[in-house]
C-alpha atoms as a PDB file:
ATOM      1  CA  UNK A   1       0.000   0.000   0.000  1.00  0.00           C
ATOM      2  CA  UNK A   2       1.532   3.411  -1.549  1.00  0.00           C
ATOM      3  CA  UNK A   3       2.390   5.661   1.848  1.00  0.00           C
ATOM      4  CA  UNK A   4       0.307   8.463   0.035  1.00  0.00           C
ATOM      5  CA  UNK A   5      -2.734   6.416  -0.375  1.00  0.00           C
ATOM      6  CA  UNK A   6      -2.586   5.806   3.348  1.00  0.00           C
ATOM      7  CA  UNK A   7      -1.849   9.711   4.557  1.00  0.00           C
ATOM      8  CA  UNK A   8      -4.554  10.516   1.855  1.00  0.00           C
ATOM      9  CA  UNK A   9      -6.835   7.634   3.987  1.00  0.00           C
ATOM     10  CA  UNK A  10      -5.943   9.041   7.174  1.00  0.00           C
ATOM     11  CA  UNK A  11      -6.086  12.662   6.165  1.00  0.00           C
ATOM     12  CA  UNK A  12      -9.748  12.010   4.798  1.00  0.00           C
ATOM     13  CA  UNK A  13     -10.832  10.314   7.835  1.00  0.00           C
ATOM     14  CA  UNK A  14      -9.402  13.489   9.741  1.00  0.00           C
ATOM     15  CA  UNK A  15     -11.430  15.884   7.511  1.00  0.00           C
ATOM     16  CA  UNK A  16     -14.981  13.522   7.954  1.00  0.00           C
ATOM     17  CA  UNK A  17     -14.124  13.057  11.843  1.00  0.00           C
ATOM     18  CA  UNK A  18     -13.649  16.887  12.178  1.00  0.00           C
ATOM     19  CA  UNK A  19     -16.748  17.634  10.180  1.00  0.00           C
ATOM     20  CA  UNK A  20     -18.814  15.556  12.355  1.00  0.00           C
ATOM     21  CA  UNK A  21     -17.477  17.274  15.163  1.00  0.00           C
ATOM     22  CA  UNK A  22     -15.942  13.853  16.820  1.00  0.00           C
ATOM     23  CA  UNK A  23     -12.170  13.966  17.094  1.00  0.00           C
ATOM     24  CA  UNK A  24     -11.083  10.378  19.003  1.00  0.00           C
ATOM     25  CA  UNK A  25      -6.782  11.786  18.796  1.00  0.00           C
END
């Protein structure tokens, strides 16, 4: 798995977790 794909992954899930207003870091 590319180590872009994944930041992209994690970045993404960042941006949706922050939109919903739940931030589990």
């Amino acid at each position: 798995v590319p180590l872009l794909l994944s930041m992209g992954e994690e970045d993404r899930a960042l941006t949706k977790a922050t939109e919903s207003g739940d931030t589990d870091l």
